[in-house]
C-alpha atoms as a PDB file:
ATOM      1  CA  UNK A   1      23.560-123.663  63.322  1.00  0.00           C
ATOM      2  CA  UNK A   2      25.794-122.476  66.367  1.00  0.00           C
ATOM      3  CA  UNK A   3      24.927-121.587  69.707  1.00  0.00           C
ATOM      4  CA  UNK A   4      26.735-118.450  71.283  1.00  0.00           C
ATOM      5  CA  UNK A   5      27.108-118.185  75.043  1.00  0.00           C
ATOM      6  CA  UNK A   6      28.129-114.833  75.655  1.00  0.00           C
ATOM      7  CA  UNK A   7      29.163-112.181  78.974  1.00  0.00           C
ATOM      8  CA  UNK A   8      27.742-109.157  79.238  1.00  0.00           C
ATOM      9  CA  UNK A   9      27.823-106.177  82.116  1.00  0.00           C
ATOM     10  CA  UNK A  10      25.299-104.911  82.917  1.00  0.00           C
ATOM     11  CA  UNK A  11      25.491-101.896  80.899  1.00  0.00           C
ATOM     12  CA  UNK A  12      25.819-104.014  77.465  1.00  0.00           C
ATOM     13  CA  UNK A  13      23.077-106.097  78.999  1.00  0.00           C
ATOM     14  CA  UNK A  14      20.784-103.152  79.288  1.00  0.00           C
ATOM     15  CA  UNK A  15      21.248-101.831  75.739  1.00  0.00           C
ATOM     16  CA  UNK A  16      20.703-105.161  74.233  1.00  0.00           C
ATOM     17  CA  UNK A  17      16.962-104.966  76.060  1.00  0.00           C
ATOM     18  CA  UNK A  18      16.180-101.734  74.974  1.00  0.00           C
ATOM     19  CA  UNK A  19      17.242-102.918  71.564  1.00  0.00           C
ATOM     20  CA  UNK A  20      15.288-106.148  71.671  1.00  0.00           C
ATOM     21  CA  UNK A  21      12.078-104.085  72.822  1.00  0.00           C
ATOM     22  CA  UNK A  22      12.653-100.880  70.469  1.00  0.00           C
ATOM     23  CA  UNK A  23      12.609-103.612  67.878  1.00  0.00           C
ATOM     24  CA  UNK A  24      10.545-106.476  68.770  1.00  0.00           C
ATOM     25  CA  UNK A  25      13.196-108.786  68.072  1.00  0.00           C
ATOM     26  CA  UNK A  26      15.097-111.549  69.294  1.00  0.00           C
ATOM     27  CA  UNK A  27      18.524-111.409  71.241  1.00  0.00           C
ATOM     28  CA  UNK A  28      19.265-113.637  67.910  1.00  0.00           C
ATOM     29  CA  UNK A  29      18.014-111.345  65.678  1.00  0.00           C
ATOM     30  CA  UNK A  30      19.733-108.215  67.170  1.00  0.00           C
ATOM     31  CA  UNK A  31      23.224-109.687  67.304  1.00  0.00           C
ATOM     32  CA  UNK A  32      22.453-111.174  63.198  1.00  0.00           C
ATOM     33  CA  UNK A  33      21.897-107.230  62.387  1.00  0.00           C
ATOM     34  CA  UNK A  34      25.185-106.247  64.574  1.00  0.00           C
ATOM     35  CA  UNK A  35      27.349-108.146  62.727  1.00  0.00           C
ATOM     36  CA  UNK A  36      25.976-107.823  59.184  1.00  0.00           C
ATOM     37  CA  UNK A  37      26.491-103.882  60.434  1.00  0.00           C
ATOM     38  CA  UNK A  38      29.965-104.569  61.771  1.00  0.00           C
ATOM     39  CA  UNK A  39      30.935-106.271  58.750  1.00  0.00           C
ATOM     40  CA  UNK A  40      29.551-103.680  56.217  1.00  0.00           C
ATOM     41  CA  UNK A  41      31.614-101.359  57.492  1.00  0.00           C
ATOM     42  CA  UNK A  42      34.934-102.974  58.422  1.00  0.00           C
ATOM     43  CA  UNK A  43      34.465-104.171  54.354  1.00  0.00           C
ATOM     44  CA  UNK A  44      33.834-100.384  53.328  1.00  0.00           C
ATOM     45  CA  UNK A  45      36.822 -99.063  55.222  1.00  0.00           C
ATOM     46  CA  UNK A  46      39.557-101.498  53.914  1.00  0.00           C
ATOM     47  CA  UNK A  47      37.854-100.756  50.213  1.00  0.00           C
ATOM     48  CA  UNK A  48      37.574 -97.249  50.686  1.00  0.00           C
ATOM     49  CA  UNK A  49      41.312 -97.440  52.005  1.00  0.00           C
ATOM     50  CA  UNK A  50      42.215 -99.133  48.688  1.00  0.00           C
ATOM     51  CA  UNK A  51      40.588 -97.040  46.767  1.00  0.00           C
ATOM     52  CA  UNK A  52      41.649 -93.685  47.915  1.00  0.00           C
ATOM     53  CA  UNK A  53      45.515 -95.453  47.616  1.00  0.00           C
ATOM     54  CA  UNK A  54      44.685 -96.064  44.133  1.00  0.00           C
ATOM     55  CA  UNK A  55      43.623 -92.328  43.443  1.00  0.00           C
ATOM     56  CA  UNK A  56      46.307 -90.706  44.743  1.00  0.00           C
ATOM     57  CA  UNK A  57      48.191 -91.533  41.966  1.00  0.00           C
ATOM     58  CA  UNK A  58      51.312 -93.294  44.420  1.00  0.00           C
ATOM     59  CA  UNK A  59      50.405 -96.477  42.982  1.00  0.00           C
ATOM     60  CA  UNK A  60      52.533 -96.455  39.861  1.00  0.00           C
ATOM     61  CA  UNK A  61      54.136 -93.450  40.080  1.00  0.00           C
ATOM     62  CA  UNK A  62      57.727 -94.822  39.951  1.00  0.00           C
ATOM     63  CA  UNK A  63      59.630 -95.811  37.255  1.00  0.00           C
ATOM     64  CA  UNK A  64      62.850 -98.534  37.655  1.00  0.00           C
ATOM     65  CA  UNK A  65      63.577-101.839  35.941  1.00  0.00           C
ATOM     66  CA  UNK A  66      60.952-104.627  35.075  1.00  0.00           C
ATOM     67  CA  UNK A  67      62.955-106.974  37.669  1.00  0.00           C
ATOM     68  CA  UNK A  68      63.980-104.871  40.062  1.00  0.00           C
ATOM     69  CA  UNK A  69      61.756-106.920  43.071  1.00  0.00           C
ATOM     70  CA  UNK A  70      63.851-110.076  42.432  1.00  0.00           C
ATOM     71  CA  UNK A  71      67.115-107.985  41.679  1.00  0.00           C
ATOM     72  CA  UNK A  72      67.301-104.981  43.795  1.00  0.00           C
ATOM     73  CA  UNK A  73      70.476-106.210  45.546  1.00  0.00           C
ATOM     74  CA  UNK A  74      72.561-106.299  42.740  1.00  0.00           C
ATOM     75  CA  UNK A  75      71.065-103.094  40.851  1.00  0.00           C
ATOM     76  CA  UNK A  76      72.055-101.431  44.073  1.00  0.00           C
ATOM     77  CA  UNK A  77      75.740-102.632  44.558  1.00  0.00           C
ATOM     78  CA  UNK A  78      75.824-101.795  40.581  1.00  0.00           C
ATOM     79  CA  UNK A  79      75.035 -97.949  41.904  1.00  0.00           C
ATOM     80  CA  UNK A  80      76.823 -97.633  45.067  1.00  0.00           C
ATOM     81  CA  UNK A  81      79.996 -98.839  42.984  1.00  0.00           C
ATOM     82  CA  UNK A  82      79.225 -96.127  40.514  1.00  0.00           C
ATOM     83  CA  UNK A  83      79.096 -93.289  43.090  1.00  0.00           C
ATOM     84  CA  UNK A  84      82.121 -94.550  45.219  1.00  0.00           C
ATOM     85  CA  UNK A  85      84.477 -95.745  42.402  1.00  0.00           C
ATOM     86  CA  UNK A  86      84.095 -92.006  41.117  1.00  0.00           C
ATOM     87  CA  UNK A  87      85.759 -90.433  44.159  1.00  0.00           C
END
């Protein structure tokens, strides 16, 4: 188990008291719920983020060659030389 040393103003220092006696808790047990809570949420946001990517229908949308991550350089010079050479 790890020990925390922490700084707080006095305004953070006041809310954590009213917490700890709202509660009847622990200084321990108040942070333990403020980062389960913290965490919960930053985990729902990058899912949610995900998810709504992967309902808008941009994720697969596009259609090109089945190498064209590894080969994009010369699929491109292939085109440019298409479109210049017919000038």
């Amino acid at each position: 188990m790890a020990r925390i040393n922490a700084r707080l103003d006095d305004e953070y220092m006041a809310k954590l008291e009213r917490l700890k006696s709202q509660m009847h808790t622990s200084t321990t047990e108040v942070l333990k719920l403020a980062i389960d809570d913290l965490y919960e949420t930053q985990l729902n946001q990058k899912q949610a983020k995900l998810q709504a990517l992967l309902n808008s229908d941009f994720v697969g949308c596009g259609e090109a060659e089945a190498d064209l991550s590894s080969h994009y350089k010369s699929y491109l010079n292939s085109d440019l030389s298409k479109k210049h050479d017919n000038r």
